[in-house]
N, C-alpha and C. Protein backbone atom coordinates (compact mmCIF):
# COMPACT_ATOMS: atom_id res chain seq x y z
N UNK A 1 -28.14 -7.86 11.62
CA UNK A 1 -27.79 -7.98 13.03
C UNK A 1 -27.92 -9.44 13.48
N UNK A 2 -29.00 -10.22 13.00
CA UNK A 2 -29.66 -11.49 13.74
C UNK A 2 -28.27 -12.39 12.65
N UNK A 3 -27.59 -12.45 11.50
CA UNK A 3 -26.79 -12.77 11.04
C UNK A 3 -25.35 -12.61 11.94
N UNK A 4 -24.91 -11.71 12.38
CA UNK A 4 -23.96 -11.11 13.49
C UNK A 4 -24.14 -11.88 14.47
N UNK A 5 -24.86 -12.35 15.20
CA UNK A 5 -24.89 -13.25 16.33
C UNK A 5 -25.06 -14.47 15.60
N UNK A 6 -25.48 -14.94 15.20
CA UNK A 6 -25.15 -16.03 14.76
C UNK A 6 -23.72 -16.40 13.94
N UNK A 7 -23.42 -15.92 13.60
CA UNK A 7 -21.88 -15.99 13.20
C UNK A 7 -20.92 -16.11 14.16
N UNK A 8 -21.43 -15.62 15.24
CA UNK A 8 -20.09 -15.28 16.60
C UNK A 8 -21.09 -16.61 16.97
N UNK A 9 -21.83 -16.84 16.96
CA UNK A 9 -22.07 -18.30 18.04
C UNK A 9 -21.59 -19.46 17.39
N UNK A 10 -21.42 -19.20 16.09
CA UNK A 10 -20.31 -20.20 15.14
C UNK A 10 -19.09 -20.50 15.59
N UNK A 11 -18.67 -18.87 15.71
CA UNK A 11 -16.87 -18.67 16.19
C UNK A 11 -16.78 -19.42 17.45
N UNK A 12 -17.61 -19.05 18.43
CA UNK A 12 -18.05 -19.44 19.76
C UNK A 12 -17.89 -21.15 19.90
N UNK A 13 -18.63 -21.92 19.13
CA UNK A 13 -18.67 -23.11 19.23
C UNK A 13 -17.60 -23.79 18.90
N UNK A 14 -16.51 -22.79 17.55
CA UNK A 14 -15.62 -23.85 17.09
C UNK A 14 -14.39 -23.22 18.14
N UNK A 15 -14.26 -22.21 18.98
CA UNK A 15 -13.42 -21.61 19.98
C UNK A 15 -13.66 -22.60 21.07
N UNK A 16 -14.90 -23.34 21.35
CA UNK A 16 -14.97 -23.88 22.79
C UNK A 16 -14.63 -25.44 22.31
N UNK A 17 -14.72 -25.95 21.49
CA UNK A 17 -14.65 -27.22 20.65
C UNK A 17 -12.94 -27.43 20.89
N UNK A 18 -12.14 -26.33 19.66
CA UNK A 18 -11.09 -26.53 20.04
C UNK A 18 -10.35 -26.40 21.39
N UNK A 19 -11.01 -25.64 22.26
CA UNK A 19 -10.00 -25.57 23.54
C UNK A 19 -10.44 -26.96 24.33
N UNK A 20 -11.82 -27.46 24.15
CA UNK A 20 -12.05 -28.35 24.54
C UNK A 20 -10.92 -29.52 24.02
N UNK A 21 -10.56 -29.62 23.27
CA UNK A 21 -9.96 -30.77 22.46
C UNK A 21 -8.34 -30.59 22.89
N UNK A 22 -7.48 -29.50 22.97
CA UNK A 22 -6.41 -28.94 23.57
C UNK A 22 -6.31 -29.40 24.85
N UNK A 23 -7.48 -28.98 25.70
CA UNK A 23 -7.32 -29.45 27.27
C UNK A 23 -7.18 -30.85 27.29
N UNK A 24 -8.20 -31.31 26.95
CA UNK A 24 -7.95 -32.74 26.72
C UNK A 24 -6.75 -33.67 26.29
N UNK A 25 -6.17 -33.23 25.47
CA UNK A 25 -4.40 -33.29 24.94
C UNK A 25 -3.68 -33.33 26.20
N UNK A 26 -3.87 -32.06 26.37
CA UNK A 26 -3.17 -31.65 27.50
C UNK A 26 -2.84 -32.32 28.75
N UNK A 27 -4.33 -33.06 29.18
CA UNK A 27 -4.50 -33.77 30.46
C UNK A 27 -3.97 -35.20 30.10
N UNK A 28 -4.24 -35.35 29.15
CA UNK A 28 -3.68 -37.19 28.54
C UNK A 28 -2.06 -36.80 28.32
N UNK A 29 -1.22 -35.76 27.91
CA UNK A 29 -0.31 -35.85 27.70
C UNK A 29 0.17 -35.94 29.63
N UNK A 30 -0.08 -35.08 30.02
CA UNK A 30 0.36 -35.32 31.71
C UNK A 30 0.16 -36.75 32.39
N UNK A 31 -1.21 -37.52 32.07
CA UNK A 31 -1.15 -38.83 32.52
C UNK A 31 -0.19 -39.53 32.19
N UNK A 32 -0.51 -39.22 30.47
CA UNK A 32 1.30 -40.33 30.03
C UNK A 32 1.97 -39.76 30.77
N UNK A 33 2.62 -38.90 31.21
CA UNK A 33 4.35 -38.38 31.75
C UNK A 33 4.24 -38.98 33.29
N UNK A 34 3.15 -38.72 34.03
CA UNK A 34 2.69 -39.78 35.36
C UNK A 34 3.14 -40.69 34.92
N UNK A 35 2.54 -41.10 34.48
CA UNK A 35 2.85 -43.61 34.42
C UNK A 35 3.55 -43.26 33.89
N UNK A 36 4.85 -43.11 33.15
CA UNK A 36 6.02 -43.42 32.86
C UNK A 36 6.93 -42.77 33.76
C-alpha cells in the first residue's frame, strides 16, 4: 500500500512538472506573438 502512494506521488510530480513546463511554453509562445 505505502509503495502505491508513493508511486502516484511520482506520477504526481512528473504530471505537475510537465504541465508546469507546457504552461510556460505556452505563455512565452503568446508573448512572442504580442511583440511581433
Amino acid at each position: 500500500m505505502h509503495y502505491m502512494v508513493d508511486c502516484f506521488r511520482e506520477i504526481a510530480k512528473m504530471y505537475i512538472h510537465t504541465y508546469m513546463h507546457i504552461y510556460t511554453y505556452m505563455q512565452y509562445m503568446r508573448i512572442k506573438a504580442c511583440c511581433h
